[in-house]
PDB file of N, CA and C in Angstrom:
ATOM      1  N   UNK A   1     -24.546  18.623   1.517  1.00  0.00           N
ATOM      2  CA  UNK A   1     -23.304  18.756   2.279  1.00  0.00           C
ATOM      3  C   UNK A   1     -22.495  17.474   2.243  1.00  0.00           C
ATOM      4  N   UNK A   2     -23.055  15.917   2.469  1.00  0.00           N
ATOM      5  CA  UNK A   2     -22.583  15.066   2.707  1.00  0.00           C
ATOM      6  C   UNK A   2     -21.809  14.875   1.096  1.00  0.00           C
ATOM      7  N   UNK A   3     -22.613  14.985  -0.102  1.00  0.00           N
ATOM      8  CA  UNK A   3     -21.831  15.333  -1.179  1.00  0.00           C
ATOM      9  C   UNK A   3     -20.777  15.747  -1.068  1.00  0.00           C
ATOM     10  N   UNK A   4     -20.589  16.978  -1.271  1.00  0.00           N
ATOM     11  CA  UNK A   4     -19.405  17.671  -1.206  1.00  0.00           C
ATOM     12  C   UNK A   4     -18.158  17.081  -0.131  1.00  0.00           C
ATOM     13  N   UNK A   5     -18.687  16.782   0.881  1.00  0.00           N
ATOM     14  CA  UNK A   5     -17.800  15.997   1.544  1.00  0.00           C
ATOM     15  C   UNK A   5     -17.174  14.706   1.467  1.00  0.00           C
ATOM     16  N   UNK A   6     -17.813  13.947   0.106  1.00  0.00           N
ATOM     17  CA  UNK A   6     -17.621  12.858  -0.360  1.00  0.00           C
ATOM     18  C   UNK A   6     -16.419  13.076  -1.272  1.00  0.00           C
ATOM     19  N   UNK A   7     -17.100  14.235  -2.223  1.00  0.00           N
ATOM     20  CA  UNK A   7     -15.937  14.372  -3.258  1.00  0.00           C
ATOM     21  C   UNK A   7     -14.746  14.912  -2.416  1.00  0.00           C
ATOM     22  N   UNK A   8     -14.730  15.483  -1.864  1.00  0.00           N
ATOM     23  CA  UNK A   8     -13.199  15.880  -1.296  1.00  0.00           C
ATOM     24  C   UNK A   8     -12.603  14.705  -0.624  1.00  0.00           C
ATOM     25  N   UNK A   9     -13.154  14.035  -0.285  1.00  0.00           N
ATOM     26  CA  UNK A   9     -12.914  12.575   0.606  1.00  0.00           C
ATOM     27  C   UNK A   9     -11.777  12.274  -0.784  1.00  0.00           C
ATOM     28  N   UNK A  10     -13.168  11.873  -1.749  1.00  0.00           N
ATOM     29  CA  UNK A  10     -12.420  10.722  -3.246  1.00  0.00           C
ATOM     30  C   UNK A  10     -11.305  11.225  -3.404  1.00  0.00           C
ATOM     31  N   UNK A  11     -11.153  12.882  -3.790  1.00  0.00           N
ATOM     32  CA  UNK A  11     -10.275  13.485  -4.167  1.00  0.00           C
ATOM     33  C   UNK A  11      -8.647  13.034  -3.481  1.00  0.00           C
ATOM     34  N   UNK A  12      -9.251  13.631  -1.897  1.00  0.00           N
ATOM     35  CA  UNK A  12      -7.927  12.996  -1.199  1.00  0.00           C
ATOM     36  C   UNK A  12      -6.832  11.679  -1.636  1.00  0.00           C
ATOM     37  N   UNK A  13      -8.045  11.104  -1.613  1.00  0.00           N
ATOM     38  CA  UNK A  13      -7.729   9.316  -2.351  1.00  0.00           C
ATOM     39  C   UNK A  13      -7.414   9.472  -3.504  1.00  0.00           C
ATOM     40  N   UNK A  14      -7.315  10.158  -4.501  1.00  0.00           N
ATOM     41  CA  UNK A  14      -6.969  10.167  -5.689  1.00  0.00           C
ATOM     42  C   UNK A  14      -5.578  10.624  -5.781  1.00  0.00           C
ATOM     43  N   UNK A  15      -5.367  11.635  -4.946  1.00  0.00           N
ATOM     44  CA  UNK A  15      -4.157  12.564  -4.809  1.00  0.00           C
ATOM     45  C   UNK A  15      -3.089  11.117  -3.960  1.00  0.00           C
ATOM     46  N   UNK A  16      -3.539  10.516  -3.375  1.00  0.00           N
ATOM     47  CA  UNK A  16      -2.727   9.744  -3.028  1.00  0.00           C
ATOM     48  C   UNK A  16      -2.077   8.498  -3.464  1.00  0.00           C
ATOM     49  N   UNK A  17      -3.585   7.878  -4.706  1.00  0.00           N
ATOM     50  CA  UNK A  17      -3.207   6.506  -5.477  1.00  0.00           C
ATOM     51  C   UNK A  17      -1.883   7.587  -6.142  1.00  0.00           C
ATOM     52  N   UNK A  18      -2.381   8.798  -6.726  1.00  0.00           N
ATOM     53  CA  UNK A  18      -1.672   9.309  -7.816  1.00  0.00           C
ATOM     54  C   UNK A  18       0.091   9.430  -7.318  1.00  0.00           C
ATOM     55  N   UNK A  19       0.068   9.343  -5.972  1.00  0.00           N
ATOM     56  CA  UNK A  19       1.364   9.683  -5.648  1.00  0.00           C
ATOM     57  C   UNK A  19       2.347   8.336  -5.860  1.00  0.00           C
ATOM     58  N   UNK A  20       1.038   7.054  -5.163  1.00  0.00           N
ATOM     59  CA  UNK A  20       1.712   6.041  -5.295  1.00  0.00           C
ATOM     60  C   UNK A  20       2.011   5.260  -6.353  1.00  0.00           C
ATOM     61  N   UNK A  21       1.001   5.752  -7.429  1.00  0.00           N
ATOM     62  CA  UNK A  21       1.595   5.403  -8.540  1.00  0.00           C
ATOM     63  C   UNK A  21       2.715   6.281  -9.616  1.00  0.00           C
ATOM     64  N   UNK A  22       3.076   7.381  -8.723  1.00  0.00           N
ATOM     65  CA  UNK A  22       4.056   8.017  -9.474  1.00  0.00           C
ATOM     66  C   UNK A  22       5.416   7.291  -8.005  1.00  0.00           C
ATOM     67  N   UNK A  23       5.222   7.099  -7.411  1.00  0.00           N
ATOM     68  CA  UNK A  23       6.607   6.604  -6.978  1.00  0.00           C
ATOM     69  C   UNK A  23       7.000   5.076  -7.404  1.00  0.00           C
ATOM     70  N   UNK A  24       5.893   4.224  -7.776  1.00  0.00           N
ATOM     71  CA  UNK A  24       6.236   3.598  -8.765  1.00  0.00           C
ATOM     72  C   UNK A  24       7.116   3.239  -9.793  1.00  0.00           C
ATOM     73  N   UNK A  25       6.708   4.527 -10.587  1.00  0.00           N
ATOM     74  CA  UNK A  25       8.054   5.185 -11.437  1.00  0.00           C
ATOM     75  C   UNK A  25       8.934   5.530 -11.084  1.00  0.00           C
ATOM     76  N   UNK A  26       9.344   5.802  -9.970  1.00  0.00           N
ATOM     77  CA  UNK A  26      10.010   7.088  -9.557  1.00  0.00           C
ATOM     78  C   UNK A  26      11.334   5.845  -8.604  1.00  0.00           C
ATOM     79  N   UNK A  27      10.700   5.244  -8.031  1.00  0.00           N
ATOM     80  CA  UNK A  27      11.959   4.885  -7.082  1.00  0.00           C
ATOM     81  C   UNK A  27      12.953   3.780  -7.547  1.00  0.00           C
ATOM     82  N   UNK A  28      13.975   3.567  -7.273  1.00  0.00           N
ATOM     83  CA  UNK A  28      15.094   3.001  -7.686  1.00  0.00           C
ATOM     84  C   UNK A  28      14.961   1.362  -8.005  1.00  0.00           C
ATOM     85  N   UNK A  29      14.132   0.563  -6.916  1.00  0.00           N
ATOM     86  CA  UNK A  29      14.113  -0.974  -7.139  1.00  0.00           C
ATOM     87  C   UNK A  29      13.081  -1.613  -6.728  1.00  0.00           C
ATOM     88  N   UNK A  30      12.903  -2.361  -6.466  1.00  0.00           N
ATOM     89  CA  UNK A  30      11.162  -3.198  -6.175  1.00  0.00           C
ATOM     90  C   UNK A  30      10.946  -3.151  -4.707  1.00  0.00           C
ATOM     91  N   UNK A  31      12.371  -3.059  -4.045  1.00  0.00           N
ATOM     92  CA  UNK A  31      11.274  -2.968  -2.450  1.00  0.00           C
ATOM     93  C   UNK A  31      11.015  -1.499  -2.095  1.00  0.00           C
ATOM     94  N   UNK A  32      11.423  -0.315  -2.707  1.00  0.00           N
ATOM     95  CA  UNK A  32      10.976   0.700  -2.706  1.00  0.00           C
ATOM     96  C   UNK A  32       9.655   1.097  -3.326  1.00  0.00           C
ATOM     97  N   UNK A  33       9.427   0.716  -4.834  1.00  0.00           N
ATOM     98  CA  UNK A  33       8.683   0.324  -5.242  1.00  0.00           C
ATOM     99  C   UNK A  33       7.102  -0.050  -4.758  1.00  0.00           C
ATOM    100  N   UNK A  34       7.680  -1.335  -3.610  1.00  0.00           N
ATOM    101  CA  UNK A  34       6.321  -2.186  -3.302  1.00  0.00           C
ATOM    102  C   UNK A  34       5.689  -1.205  -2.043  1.00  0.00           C
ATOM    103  N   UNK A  35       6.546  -0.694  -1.415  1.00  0.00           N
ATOM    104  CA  UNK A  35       6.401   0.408  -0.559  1.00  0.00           C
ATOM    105  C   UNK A  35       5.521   1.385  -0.551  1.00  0.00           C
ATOM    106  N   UNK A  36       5.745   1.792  -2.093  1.00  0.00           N
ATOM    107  CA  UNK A  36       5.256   3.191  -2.595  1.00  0.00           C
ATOM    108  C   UNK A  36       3.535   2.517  -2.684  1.00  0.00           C
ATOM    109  N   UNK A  37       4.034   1.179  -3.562  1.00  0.00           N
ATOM    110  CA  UNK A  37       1.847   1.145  -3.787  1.00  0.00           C
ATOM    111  C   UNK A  37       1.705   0.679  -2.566  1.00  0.00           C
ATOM    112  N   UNK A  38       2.067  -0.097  -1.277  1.00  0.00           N
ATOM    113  CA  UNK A  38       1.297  -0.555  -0.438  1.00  0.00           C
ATOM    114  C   UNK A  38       0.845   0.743   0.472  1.00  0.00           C
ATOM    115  N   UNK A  39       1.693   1.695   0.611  1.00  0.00           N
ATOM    116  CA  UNK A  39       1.331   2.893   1.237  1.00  0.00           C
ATOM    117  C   UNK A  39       0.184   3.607   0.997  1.00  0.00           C
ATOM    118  N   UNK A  40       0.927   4.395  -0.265  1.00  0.00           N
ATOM    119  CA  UNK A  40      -0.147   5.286  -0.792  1.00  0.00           C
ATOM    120  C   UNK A  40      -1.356   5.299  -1.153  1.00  0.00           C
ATOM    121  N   UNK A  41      -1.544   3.531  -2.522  1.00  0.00           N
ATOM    122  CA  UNK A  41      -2.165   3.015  -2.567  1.00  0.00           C
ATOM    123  C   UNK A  41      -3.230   2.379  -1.752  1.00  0.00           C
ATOM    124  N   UNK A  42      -2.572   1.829  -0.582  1.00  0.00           N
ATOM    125  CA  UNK A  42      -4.029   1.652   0.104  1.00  0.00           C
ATOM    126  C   UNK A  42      -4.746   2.391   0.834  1.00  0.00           C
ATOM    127  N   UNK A  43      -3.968   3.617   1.231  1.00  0.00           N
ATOM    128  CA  UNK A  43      -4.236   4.550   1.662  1.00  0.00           C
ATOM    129  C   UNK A  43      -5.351   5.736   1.066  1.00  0.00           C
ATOM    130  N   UNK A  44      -5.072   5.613  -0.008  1.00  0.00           N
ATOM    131  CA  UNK A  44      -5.503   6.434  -1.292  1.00  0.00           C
ATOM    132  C   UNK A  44      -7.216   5.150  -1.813  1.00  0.00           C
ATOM    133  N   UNK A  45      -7.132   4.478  -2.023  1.00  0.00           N
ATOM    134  CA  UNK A  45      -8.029   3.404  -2.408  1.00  0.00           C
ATOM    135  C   UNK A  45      -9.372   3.350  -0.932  1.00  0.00           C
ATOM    136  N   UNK A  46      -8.436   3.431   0.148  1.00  0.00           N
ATOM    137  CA  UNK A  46      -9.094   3.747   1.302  1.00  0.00           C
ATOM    138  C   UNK A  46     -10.451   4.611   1.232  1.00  0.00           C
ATOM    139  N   UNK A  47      -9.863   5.699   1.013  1.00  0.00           N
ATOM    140  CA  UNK A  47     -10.482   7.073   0.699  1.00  0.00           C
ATOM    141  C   UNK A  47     -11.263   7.453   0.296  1.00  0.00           C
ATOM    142  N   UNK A  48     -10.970   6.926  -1.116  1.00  0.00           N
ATOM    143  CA  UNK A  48     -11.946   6.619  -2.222  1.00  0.00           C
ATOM    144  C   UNK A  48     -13.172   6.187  -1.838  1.00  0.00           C
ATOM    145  N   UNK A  49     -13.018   4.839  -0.952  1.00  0.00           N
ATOM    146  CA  UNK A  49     -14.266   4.346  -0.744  1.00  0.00           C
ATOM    147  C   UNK A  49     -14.629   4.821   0.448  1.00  0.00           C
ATOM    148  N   UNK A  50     -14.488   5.314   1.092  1.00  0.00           N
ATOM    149  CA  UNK A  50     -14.488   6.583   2.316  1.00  0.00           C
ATOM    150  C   UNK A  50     -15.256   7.518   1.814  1.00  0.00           C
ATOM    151  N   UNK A  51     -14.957   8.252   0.649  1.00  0.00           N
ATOM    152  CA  UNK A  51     -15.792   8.800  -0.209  1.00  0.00           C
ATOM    153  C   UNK A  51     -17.352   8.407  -0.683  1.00  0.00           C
ATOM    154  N   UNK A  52     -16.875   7.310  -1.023  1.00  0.00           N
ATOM    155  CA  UNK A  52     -17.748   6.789  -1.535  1.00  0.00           C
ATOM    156  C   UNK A  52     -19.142   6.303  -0.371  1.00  0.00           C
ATOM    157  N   UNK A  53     -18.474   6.151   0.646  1.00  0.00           N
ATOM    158  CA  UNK A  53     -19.617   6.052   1.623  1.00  0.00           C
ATOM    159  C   UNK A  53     -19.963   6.927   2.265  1.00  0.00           C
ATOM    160  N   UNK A  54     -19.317   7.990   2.799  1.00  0.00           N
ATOM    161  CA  UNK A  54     -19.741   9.555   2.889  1.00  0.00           C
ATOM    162  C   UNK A  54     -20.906   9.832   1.403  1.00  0.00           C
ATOM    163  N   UNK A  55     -20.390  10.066   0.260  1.00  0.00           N
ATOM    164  CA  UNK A  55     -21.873  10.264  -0.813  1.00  0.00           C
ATOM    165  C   UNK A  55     -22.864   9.485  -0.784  1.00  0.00           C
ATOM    166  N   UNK A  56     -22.494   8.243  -0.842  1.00  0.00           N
ATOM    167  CA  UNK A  56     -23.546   7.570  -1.400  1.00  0.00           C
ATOM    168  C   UNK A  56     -24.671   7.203   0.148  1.00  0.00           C
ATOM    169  N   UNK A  57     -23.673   7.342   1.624  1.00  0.00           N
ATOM    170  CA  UNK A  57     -24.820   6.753   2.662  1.00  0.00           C
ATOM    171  C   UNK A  57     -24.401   5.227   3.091  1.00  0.00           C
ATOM    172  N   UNK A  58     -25.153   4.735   3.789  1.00  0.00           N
ATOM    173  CA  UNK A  58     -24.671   3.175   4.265  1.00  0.00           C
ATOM    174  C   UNK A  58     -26.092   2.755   3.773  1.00  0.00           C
ATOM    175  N   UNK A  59     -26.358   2.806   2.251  1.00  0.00           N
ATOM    176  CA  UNK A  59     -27.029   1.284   1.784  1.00  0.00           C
ATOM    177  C   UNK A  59     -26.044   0.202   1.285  1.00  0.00           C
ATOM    178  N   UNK A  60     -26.559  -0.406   0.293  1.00  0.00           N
ATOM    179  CA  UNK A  60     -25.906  -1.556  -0.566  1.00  0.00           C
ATOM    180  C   UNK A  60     -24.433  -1.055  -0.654  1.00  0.00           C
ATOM    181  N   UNK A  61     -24.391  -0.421  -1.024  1.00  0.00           N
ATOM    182  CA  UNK A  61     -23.275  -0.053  -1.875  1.00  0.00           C
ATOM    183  C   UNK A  61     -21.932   0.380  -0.623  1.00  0.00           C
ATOM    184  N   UNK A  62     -22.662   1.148   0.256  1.00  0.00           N
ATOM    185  CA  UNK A  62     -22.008   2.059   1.186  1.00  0.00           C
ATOM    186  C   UNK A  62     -21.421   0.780   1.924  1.00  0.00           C
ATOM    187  N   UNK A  63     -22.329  -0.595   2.487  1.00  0.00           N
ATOM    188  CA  UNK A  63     -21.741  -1.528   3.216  1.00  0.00           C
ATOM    189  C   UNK A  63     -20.505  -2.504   2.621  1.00  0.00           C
ATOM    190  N   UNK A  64     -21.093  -2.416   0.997  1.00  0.00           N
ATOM    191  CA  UNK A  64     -19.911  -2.737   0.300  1.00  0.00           C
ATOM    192  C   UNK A  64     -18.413  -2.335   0.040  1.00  0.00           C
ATOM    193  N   UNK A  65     -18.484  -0.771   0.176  1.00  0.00           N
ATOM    194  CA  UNK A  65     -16.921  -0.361   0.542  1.00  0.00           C
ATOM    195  C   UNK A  65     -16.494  -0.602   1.661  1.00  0.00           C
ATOM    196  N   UNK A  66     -17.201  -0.166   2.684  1.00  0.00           N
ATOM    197  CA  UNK A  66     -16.405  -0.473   3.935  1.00  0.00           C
ATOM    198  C   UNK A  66     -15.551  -2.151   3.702  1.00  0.00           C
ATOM    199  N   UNK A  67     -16.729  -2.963   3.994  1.00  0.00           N
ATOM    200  CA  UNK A  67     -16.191  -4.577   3.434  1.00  0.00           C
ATOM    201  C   UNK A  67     -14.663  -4.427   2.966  1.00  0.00           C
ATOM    202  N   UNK A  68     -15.297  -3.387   1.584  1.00  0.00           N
ATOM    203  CA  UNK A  68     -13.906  -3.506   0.890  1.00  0.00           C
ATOM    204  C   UNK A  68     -12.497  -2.882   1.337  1.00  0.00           C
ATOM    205  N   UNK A  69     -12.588  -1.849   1.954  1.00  0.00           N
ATOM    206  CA  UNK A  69     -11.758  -1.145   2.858  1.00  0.00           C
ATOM    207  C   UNK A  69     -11.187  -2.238   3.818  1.00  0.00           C
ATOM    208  N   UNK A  70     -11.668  -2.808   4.726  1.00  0.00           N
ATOM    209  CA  UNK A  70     -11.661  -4.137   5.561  1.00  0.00           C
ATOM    210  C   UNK A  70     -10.642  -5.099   4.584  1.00  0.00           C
ATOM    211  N   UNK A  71     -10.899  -5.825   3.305  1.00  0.00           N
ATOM    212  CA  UNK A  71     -10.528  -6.386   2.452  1.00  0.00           C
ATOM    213  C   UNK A  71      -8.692  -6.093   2.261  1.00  0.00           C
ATOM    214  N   UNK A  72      -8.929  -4.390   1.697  1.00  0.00           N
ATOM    215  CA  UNK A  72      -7.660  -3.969   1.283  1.00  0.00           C
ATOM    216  C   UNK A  72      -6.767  -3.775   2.170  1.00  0.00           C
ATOM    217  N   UNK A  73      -6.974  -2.902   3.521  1.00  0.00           N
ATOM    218  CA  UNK A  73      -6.080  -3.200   4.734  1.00  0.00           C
ATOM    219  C   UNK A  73      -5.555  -4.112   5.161  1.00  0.00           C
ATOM    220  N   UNK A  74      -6.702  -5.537   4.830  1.00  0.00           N
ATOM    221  CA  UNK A  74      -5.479  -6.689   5.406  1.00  0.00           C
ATOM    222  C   UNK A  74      -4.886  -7.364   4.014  1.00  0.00           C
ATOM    223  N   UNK A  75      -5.175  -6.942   3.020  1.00  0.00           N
ATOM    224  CA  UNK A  75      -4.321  -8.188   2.340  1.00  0.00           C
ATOM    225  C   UNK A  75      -3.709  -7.006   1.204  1.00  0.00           C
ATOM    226  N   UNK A  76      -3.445  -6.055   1.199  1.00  0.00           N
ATOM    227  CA  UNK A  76      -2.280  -5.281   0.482  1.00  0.00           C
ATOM    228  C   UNK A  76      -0.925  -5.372   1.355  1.00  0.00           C
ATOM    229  N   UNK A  77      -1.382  -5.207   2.271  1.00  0.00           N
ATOM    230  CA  UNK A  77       0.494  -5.411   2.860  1.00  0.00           C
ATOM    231  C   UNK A  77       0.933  -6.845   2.976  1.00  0.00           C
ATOM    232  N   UNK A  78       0.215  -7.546   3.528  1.00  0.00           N
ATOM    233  CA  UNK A  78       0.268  -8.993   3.047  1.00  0.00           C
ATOM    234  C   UNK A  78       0.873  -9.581   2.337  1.00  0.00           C
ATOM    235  N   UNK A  79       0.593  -8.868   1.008  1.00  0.00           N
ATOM    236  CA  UNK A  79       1.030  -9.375  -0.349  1.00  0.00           C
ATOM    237  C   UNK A  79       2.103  -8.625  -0.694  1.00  0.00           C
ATOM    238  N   UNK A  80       2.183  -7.308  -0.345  1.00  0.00           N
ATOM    239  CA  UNK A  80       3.748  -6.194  -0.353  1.00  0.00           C
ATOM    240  C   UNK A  80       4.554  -7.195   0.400  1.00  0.00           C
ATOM    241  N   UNK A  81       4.397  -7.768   1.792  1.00  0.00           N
ATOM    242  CA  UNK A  81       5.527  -8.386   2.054  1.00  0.00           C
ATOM    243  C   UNK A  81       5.751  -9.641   1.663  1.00  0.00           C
ATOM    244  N   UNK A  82       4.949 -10.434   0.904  1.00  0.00           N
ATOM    245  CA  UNK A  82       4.987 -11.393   0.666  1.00  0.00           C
ATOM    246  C   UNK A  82       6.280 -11.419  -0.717  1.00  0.00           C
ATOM    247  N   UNK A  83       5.605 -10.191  -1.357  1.00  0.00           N
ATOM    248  CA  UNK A  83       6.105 -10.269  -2.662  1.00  0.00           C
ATOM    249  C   UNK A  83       8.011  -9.730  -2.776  1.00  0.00           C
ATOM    250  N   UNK A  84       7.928  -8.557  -1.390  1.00  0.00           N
ATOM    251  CA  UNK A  84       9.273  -8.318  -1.334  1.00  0.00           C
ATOM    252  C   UNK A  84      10.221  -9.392  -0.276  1.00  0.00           C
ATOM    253  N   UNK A  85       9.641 -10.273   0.287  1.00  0.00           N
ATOM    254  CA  UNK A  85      10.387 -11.391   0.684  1.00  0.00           C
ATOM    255  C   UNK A  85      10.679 -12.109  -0.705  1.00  0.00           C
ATOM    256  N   UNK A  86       9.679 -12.096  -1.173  1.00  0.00           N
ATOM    257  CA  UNK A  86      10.281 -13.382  -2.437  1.00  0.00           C
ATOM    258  C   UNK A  86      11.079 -12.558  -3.103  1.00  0.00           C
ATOM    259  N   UNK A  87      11.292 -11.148  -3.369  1.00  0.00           N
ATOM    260  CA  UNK A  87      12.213 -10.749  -4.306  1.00  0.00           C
ATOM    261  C   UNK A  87      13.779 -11.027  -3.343  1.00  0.00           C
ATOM    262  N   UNK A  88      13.773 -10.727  -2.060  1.00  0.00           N
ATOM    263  CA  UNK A  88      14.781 -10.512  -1.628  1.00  0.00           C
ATOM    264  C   UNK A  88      15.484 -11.809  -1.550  1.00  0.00           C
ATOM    265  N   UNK A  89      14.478 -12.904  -1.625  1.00  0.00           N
ATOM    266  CA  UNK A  89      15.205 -14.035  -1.518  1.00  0.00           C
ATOM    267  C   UNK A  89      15.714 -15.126  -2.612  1.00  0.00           C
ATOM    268  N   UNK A  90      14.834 -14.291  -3.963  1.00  0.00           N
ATOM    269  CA  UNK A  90      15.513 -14.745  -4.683  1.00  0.00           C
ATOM    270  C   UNK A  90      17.068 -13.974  -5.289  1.00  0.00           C
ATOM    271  N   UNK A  91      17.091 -13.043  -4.871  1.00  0.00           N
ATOM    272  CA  UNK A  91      18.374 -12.334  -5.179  1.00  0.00           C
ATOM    273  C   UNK A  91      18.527 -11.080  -5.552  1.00  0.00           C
ATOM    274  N   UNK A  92      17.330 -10.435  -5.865  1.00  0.00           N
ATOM    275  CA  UNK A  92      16.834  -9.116  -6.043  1.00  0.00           C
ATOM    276  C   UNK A  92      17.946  -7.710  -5.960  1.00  0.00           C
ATOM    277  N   UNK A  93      18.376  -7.807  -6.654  1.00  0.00           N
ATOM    278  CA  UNK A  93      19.532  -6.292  -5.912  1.00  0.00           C
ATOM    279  C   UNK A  93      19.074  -5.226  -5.558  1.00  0.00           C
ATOM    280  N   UNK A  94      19.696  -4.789  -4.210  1.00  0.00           N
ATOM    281  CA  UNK A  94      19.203  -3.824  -3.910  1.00  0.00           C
ATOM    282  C   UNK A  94      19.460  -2.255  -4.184  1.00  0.00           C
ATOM    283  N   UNK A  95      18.825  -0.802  -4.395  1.00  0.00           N
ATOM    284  CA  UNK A  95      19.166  -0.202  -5.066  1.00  0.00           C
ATOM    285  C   UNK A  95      20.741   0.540  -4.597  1.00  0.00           C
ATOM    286  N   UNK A  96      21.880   1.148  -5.332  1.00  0.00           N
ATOM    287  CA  UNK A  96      22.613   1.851  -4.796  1.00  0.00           C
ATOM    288  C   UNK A  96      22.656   2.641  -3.507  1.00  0.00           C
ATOM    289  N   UNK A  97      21.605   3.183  -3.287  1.00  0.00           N
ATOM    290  CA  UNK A  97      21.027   4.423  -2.082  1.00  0.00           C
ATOM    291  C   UNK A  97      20.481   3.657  -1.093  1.00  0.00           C
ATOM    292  N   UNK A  98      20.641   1.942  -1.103  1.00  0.00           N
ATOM    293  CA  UNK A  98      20.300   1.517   0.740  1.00  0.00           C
ATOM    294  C   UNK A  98      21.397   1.442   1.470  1.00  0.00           C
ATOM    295  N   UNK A  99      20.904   2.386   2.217  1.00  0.00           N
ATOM    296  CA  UNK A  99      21.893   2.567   3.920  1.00  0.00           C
ATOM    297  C   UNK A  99      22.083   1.303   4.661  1.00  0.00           C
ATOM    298  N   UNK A 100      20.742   0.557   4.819  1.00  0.00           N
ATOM    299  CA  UNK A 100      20.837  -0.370   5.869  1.00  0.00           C
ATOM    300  C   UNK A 100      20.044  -1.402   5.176  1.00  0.00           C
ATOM    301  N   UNK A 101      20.372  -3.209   5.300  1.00  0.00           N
ATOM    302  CA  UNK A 101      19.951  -4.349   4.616  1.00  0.00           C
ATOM    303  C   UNK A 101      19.883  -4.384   6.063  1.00  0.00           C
ATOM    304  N   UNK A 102      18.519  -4.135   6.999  1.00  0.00           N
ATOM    305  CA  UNK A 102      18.118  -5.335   8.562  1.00  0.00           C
ATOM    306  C   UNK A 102      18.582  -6.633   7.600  1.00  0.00           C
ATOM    307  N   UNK A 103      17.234  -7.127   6.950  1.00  0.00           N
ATOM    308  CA  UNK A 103      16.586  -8.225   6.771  1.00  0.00           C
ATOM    309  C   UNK A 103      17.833  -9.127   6.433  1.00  0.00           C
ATOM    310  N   UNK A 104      19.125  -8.476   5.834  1.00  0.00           N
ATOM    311  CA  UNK A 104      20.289  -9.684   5.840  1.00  0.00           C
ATOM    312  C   UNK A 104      20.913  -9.895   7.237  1.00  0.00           C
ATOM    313  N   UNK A 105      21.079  -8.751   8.052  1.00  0.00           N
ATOM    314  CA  UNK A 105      21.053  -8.747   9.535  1.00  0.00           C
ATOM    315  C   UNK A 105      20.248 -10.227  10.206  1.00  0.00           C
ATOM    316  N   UNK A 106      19.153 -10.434  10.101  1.00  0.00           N
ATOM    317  CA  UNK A 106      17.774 -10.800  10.727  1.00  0.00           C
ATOM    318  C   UNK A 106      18.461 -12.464  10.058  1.00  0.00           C
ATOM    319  N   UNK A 107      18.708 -12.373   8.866  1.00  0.00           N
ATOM    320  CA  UNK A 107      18.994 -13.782   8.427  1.00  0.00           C
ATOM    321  C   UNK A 107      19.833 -14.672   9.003  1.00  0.00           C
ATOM    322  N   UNK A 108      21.307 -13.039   8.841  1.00  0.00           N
ATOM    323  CA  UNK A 108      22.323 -14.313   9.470  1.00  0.00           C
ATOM    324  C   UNK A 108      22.149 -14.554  10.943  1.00  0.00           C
ATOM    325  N   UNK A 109      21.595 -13.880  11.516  1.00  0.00           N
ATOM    326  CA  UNK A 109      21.083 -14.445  13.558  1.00  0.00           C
ATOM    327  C   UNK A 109      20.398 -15.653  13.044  1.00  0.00           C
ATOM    328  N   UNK A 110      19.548 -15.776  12.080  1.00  0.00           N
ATOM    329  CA  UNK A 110      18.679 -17.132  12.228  1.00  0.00           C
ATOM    330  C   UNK A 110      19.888 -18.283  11.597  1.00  0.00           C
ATOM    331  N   UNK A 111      20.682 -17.880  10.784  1.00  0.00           N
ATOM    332  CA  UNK A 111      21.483 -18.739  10.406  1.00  0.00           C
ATOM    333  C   UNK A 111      22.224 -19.454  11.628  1.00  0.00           C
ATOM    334  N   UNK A 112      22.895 -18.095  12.445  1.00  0.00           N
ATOM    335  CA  UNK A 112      23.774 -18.653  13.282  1.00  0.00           C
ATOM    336  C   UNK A 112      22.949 -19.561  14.241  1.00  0.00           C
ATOM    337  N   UNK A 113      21.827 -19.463  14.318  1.00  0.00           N
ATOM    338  CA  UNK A 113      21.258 -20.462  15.524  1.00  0.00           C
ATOM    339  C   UNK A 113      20.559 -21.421  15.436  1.00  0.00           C
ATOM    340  N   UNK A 114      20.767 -22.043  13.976  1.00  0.00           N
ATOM    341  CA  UNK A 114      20.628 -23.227  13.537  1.00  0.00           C
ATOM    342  C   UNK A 114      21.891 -24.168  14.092  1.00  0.00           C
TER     343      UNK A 114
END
């Protein structure tokens, strides 16, 4: 039983890297982009090893995903925002279809109160 409940686990996770790596492709510019893998992707990667510890049990291996689960939650978004601050600040254009720039909002308040 715990099998079967593993693979549908992975599966889930698969269906979801797969999404995030098709919006990848799919969306207009890099902070949409970074969006798509920090979401889906860790979400999906999650799973996987969710899976993976549902089949396999909490030996070696099983304590090792969790870890890794632990791992990916804190430092995928981390690095999504790390990486779309640096795009935005180096000049990055943003795609046709954004409604709303906060983060130039957010700037000029810090500007003005220098």
């Amino acid at each position: 039983m715990s099998e079967t409940a593993g693979l549908i686990i992975v599966f889930i996770g698969l269906i979801f890297d797969f999404f995030g790596c098709f919006g990848l492709v799919r969306f207009p510019d890099v902070f949409n982009r970074v969006q798509a893998a920090t979401k889906c992707v860790t979400i999906g990667t999650c799973f996987i090893l969710l899976g993976v510890v549902v089949y396999l049990g909490f030996g070696a291996i099983g304590i090792k995903s969790l870890i890794a689960m632990v791992f990916i939650v804190i430092t995928t978004p981390t690095a999504a925002h790390a990486i779309s601050r640096a795009a935005y600040l180096s000049g990055v254009e943003l795609a046709d279809q954004t409604v709303v720039d906060q983060y130039a909002e957010d700037l000029d308040d810090i500007r003005e109160k220098r």
